[in-house]
C-alpha atoms as a PDB file:
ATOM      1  CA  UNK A   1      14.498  62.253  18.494  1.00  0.00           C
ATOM      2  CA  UNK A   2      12.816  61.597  21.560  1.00  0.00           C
ATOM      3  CA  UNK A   3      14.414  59.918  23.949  1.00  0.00           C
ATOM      4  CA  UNK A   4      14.335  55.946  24.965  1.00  0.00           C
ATOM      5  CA  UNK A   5      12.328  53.959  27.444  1.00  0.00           C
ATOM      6  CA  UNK A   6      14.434  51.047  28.745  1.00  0.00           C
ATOM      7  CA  UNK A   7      13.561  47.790  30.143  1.00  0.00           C
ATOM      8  CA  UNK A   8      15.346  45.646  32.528  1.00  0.00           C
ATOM      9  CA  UNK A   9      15.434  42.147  32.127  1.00  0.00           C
ATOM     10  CA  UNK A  10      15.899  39.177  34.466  1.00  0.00           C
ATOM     11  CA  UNK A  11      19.480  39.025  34.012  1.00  0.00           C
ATOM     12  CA  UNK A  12      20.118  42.449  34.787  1.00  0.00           C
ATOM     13  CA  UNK A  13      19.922  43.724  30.625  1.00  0.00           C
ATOM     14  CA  UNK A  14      18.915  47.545  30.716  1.00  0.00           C
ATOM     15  CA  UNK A  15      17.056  47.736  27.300  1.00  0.00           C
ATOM     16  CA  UNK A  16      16.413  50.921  25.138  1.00  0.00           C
ATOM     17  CA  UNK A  17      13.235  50.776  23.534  1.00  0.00           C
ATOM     18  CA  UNK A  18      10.507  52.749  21.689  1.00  0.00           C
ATOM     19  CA  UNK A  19       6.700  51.439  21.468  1.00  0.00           C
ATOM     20  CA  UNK A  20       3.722  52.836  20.067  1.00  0.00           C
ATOM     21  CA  UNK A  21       0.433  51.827  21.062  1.00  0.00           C
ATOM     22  CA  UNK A  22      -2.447  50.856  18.801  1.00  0.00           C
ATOM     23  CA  UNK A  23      -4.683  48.180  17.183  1.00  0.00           C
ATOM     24  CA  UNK A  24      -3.099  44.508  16.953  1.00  0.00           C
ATOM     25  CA  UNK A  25      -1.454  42.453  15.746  1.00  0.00           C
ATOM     26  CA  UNK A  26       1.343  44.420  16.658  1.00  0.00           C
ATOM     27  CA  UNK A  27       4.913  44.526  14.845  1.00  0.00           C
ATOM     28  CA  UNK A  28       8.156  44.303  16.899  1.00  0.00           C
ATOM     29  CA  UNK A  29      10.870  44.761  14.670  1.00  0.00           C
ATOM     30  CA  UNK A  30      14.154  42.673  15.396  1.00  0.00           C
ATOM     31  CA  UNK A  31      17.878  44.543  14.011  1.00  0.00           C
ATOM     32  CA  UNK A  32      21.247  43.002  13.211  1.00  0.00           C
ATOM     33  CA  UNK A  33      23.989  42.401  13.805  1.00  0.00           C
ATOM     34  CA  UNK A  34      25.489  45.440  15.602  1.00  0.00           C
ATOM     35  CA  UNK A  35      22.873  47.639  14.070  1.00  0.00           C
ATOM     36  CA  UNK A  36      20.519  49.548  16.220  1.00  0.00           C
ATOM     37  CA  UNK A  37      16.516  50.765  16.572  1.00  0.00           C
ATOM     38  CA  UNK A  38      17.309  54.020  15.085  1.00  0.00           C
ATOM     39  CA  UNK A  39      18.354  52.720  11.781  1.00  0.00           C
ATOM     40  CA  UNK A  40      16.179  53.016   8.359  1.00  0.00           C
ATOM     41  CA  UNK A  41      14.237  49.842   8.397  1.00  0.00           C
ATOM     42  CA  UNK A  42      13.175  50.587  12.057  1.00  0.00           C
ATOM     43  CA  UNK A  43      12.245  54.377  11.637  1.00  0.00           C
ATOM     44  CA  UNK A  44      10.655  53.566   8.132  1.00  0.00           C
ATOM     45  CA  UNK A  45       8.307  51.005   9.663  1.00  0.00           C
ATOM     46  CA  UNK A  46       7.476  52.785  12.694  1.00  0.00           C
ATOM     47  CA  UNK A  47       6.177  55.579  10.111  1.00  0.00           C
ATOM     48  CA  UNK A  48       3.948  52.559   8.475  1.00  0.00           C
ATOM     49  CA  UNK A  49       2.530  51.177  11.826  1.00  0.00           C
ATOM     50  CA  UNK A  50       1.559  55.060  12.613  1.00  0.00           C
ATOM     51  CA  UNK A  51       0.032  55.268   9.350  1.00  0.00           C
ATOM     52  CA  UNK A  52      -2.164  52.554   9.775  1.00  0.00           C
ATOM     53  CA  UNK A  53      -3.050  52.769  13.685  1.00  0.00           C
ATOM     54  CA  UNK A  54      -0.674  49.407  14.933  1.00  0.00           C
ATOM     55  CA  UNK A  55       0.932  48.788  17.656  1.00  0.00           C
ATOM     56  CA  UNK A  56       4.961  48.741  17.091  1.00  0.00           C
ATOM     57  CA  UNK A  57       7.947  48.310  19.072  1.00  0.00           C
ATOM     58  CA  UNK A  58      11.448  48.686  18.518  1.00  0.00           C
ATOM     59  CA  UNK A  59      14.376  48.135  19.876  1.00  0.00           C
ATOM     60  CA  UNK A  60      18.149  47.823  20.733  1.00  0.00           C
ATOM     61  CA  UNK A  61      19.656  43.905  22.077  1.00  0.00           C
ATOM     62  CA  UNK A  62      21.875  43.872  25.210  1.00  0.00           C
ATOM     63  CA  UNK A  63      25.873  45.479  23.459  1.00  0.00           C
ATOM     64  CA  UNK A  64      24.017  47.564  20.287  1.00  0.00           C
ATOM     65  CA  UNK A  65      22.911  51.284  20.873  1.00  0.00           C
ATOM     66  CA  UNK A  66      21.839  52.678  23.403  1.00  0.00           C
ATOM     67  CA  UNK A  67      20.811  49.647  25.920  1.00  0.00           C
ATOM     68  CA  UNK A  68      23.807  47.842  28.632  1.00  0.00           C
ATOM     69  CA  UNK A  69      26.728  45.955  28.215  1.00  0.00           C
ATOM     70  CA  UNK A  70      29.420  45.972  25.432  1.00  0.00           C
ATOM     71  CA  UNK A  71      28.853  44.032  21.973  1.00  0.00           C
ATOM     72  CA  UNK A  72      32.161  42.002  22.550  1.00  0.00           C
ATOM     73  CA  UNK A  73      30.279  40.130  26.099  1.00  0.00           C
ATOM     74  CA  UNK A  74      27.597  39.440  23.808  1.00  0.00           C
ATOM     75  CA  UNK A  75      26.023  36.350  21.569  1.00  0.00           C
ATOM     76  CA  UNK A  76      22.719  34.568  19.826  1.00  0.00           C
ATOM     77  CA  UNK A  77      21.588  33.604  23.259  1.00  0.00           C
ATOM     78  CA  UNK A  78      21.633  36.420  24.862  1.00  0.00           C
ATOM     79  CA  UNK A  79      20.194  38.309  22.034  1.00  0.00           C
ATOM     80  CA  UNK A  80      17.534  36.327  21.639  1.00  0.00           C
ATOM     81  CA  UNK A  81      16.468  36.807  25.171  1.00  0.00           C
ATOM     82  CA  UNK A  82      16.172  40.225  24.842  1.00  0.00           C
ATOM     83  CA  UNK A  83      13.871  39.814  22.467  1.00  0.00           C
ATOM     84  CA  UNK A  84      11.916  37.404  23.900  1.00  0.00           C
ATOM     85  CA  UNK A  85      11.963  39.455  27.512  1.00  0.00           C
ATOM     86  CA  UNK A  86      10.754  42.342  25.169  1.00  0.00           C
ATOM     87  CA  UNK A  87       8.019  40.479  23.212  1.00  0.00           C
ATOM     88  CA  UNK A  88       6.750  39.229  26.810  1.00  0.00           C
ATOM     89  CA  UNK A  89       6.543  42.699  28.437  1.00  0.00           C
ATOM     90  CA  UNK A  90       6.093  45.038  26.081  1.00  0.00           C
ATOM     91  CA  UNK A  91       3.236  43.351  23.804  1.00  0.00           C
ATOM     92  CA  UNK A  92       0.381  42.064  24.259  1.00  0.00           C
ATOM     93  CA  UNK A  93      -1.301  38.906  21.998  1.00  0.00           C
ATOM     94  CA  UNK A  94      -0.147  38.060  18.826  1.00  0.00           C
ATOM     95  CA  UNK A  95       2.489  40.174  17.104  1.00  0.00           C
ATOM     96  CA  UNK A  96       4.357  40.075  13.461  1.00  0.00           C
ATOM     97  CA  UNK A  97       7.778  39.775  13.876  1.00  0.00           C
ATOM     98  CA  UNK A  98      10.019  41.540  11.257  1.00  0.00           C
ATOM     99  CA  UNK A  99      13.649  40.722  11.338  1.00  0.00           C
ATOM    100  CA  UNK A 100      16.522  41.808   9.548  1.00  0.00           C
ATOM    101  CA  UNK A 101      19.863  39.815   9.057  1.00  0.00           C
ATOM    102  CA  UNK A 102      20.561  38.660  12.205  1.00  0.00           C
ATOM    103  CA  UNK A 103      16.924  39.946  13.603  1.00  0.00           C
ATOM    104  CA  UNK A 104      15.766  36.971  11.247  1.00  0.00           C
ATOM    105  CA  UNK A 105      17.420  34.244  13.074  1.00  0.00           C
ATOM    106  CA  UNK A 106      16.142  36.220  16.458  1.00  0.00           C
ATOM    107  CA  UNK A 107      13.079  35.857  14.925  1.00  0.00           C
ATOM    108  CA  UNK A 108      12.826  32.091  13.921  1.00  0.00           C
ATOM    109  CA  UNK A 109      14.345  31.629  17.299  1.00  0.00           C
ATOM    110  CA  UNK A 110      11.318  33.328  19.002  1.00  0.00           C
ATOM    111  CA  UNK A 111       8.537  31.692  16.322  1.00  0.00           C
ATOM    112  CA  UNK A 112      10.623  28.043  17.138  1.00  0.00           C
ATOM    113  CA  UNK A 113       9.635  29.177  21.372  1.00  0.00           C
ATOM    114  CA  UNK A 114       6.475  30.828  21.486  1.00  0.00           C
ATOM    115  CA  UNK A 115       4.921  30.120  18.128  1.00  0.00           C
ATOM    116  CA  UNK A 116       1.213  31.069  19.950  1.00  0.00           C
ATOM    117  CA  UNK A 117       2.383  34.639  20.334  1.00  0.00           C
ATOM    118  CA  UNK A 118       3.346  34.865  16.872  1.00  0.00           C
ATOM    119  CA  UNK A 119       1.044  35.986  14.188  1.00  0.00           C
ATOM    120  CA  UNK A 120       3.031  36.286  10.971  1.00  0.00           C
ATOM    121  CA  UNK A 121       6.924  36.340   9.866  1.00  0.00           C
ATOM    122  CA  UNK A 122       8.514  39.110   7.515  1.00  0.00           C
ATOM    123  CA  UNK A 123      12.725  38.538   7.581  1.00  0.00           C
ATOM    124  CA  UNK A 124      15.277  41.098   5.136  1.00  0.00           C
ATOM    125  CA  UNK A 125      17.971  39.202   4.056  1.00  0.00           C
ATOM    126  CA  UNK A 126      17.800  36.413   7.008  1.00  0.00           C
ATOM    127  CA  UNK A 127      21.029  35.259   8.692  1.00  0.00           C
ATOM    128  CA  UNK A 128      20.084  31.917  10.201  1.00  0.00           C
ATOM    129  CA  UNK A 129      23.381  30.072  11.737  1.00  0.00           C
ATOM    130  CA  UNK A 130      25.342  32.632  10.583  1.00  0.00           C
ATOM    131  CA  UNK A 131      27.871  31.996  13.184  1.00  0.00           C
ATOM    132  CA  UNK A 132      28.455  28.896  12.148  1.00  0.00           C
ATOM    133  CA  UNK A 133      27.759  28.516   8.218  1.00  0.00           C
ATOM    134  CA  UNK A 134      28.832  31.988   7.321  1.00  0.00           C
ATOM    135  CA  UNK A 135      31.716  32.832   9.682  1.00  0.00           C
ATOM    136  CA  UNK A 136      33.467  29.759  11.173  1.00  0.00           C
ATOM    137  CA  UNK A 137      32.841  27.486   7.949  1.00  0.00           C
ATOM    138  CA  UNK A 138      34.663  31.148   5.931  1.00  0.00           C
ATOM    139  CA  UNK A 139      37.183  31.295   8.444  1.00  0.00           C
ATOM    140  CA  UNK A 140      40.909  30.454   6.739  1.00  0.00           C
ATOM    141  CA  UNK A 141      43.207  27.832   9.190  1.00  0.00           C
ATOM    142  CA  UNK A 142      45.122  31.305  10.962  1.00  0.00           C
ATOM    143  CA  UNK A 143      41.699  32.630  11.569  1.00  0.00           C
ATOM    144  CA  UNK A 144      40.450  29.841  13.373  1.00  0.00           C
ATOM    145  CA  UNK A 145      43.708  29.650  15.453  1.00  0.00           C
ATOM    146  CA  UNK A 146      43.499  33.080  16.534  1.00  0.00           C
ATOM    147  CA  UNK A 147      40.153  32.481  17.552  1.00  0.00           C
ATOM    148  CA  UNK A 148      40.264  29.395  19.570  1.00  0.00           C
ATOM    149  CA  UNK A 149      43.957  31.051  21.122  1.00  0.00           C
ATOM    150  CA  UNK A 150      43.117  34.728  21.417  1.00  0.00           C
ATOM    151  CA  UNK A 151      39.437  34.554  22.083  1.00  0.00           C
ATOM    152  CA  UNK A 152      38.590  36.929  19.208  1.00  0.00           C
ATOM    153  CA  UNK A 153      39.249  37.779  15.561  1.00  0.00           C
ATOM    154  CA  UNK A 154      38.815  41.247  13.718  1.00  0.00           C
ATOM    155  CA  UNK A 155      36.558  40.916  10.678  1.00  0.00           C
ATOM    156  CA  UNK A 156      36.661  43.960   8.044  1.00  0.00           C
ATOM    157  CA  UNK A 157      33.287  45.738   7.783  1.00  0.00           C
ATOM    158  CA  UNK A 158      31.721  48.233   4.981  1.00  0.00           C
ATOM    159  CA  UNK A 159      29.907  49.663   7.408  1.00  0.00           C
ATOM    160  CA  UNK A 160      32.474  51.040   9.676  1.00  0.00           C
ATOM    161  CA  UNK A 161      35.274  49.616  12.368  1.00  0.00           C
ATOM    162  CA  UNK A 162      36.133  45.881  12.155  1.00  0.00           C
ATOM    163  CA  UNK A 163      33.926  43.385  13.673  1.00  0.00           C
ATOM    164  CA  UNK A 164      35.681  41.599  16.699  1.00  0.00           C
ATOM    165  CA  UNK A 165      33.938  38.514  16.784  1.00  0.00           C
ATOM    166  CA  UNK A 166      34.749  36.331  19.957  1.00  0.00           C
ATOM    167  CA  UNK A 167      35.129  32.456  20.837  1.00  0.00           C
ATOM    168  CA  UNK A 168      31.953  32.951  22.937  1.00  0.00           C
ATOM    169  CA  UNK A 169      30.346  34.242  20.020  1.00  0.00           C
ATOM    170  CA  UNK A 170      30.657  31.416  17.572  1.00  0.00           C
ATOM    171  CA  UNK A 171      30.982  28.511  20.141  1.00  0.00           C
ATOM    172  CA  UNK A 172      27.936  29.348  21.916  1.00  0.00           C
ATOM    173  CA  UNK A 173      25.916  30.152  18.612  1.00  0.00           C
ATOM    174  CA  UNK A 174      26.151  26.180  18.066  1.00  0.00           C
ATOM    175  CA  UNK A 175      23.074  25.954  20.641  1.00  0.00           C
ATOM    176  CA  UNK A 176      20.578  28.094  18.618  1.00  0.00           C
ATOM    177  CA  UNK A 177      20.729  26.459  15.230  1.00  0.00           C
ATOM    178  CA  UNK A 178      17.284  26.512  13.408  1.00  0.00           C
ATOM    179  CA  UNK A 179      18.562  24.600   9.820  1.00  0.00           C
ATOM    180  CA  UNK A 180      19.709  21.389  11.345  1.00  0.00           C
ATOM    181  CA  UNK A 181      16.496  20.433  12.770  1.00  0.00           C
ATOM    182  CA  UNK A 182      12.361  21.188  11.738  1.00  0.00           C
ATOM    183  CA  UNK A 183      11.529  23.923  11.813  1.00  0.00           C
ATOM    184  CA  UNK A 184       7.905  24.651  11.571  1.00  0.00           C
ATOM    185  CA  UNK A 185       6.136  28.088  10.713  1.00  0.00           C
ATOM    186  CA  UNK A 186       2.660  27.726  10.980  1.00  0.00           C
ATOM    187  CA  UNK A 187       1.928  31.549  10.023  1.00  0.00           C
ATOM    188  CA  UNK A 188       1.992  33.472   6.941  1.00  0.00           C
ATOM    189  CA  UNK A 189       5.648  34.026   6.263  1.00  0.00           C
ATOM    190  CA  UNK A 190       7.503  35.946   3.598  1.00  0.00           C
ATOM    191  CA  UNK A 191      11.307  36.149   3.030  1.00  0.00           C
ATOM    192  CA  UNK A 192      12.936  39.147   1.561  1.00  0.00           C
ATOM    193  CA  UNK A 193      16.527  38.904  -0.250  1.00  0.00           C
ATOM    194  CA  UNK A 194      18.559  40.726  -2.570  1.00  0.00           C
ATOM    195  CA  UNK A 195      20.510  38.769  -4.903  1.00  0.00           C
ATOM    196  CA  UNK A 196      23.252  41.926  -5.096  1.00  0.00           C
ATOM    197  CA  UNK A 197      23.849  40.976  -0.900  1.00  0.00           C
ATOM    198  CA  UNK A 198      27.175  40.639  -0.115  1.00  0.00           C
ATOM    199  CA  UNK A 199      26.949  40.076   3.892  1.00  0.00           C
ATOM    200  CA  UNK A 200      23.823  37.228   2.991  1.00  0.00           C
ATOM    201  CA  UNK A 201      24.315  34.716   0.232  1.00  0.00           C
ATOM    202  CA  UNK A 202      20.932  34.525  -1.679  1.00  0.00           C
ATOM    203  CA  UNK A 203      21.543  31.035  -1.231  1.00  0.00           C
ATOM    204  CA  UNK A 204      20.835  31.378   2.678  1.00  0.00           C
ATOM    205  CA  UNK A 205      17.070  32.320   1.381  1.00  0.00           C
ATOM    206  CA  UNK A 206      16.584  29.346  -0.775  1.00  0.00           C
ATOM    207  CA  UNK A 207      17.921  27.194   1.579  1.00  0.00           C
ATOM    208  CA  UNK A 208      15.295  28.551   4.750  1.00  0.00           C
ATOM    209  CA  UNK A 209      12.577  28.786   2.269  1.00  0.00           C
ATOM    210  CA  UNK A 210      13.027  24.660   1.621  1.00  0.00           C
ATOM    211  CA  UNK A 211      13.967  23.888   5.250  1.00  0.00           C
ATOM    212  CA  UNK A 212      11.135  25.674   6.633  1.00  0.00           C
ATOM    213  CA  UNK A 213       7.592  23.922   6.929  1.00  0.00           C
ATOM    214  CA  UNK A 214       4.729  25.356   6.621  1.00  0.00           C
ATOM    215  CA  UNK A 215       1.544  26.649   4.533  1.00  0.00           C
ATOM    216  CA  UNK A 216       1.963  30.197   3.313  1.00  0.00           C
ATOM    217  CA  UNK A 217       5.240  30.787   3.261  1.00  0.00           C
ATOM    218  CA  UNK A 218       7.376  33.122   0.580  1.00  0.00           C
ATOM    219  CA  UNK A 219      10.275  33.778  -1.148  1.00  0.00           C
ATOM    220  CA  UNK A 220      10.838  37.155  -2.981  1.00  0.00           C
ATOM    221  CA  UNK A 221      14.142  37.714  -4.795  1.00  0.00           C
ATOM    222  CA  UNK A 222      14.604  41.569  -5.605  1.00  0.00           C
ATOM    223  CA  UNK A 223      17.618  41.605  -8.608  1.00  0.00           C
ATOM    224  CA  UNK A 224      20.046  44.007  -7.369  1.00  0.00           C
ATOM    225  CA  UNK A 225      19.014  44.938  -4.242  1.00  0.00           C
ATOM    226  CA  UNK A 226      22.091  44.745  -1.024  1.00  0.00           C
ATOM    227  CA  UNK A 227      22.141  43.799   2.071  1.00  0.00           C
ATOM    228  CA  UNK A 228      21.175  47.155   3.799  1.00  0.00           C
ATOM    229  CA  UNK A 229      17.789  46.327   1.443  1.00  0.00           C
ATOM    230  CA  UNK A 230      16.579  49.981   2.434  1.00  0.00           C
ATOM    231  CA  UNK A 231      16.144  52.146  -1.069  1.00  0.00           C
ATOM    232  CA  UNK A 232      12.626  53.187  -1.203  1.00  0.00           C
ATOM    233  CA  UNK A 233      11.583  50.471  -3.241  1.00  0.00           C
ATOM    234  CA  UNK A 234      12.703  47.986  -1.195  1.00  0.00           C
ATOM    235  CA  UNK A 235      11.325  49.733   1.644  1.00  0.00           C
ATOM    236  CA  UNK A 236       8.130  49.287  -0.092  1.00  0.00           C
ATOM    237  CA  UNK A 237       8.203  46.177  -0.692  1.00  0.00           C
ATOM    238  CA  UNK A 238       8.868  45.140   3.260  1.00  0.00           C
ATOM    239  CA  UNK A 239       5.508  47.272   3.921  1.00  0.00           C
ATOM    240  CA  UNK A 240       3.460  45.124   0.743  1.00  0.00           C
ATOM    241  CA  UNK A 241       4.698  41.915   2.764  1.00  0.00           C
ATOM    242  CA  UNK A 242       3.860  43.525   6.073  1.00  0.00           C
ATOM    243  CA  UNK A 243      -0.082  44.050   4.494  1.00  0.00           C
ATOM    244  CA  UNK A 244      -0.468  40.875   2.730  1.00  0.00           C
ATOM    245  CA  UNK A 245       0.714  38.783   6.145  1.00  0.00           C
ATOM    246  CA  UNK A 246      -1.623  40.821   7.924  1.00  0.00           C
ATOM    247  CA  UNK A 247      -4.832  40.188   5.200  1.00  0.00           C
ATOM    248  CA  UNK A 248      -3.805  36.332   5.182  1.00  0.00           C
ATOM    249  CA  UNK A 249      -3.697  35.838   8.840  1.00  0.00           C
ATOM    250  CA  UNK A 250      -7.168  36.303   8.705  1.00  0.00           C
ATOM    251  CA  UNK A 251      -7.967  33.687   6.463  1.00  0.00           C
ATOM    252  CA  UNK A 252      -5.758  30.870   7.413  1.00  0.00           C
END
């Protein structure tokens, strides 16, 4: 693999990052929660922006693979800076943002800031207010204690070592909510969810897809399909969603 360019930020955020140059828009894909730009989602669409001559950037938030800081000094905030320090620098006009899990909250944070910059929306199992709706409304009474005592609590994880999720982490979260409040896409959007997900209720997707606002925006169920969402047909169907909101942003 070749090695990573990296990008420092304003507050000092030493970013790994791969980009490709081509035709526009361009797609920056956006990872999750403790995932990283070298995963299957990110590789796999990097092969389908090459294969069509886009532009496409990848990369790793501030605490997750290979870019500064630890995950644990971390939180939506400061994640979603990266991004947006990365969207700013590294692209130029409008891009498609593709985000997974958490990289779909990043995203709606992004399309919520700089919606002129953003030419279409394409999330995989979206995690809006996950912090809040997903982990401290789950959390049991001892939980919660340890939490607001210790600072952190150690979440089991099929995807390796426990997740330590800190105070800072949920407490700050409360700042970046998109469901409480409009929340306007004015691009061609399409949601992707599994209903076999076990870190992202389908639920979560109905409930964006009637919050959100706008004129082209949809919902596709896949039965079966989990939250890693990365089997070749589901891979498949994140490149038919990439296509059709490229061939509709140039008609609405």
């Amino acid at each position: 693999m070749p090695a990573p360019s990296f990008h420092e930020t304003a507050t000092g955020h030493r970013l790994a990052y791969h980009r490709i140059a081509g035709a526009g828009p361009g797609v920056i894909f956006l990872g999750g929660l403790r995932s990283d730009m070298e995963g299957t989602k990110a590789l796999w669409l990097e092969g389908w922006a090459r294969a069509r001559g886009r532009a496409f950037l990848r990369f790793d938030y501030s605490g997750h693979g290979q870019s500064s800081r630890i995950f644990t000094e971390g939180c939506i905030g400061d994640w979603a800076a990266d991004a947006r320090a990365v969207f700013e620098a590294l692209s130029e006009g409008p891009q498609i943002l593709v985000g997974s899990s958490m990289g779909g909250w990043i995203a709606l944070l992004l399309a919520r800031a700089m919606p002129a910059r953003v030419a279409g929306l394409v999330t995989i199992a979206a995690a809006p207010d996950f912090t809040e709706d997903s982990m401290w409304a789950g959390f049991d009474a001892a939980q919660r204690a340890a939490l607001m005592a210790e600072g952190q609590v150690a979440l089991p994880s099929e995807y390796g070592a426990p997740y330590i999720i800190t105070r800072h982490l949920i407490e700050e979260g409360r700042a970046h909510l998109v469901l409480r409040t409009p929340l306007d896409l004015p691009f061609p959007v399409r949601f992707l969810q599994g209903t076999a997900d076990r870190d992202v209720d389908p639920a979560v997707a109905l409930r964006l897809l009637d919050h959100a606002r706008g004129s082209d925006i949809r919902l596709t169920l896949v039965k079966g399909a989990d939250h890693r969402f990365s089997d070749p047909d589901c891979l498949g169907l994140i490149g038919a969603a990439l296509d059709e909101v490229s061939a509709r942003r140039a008609v609405v």
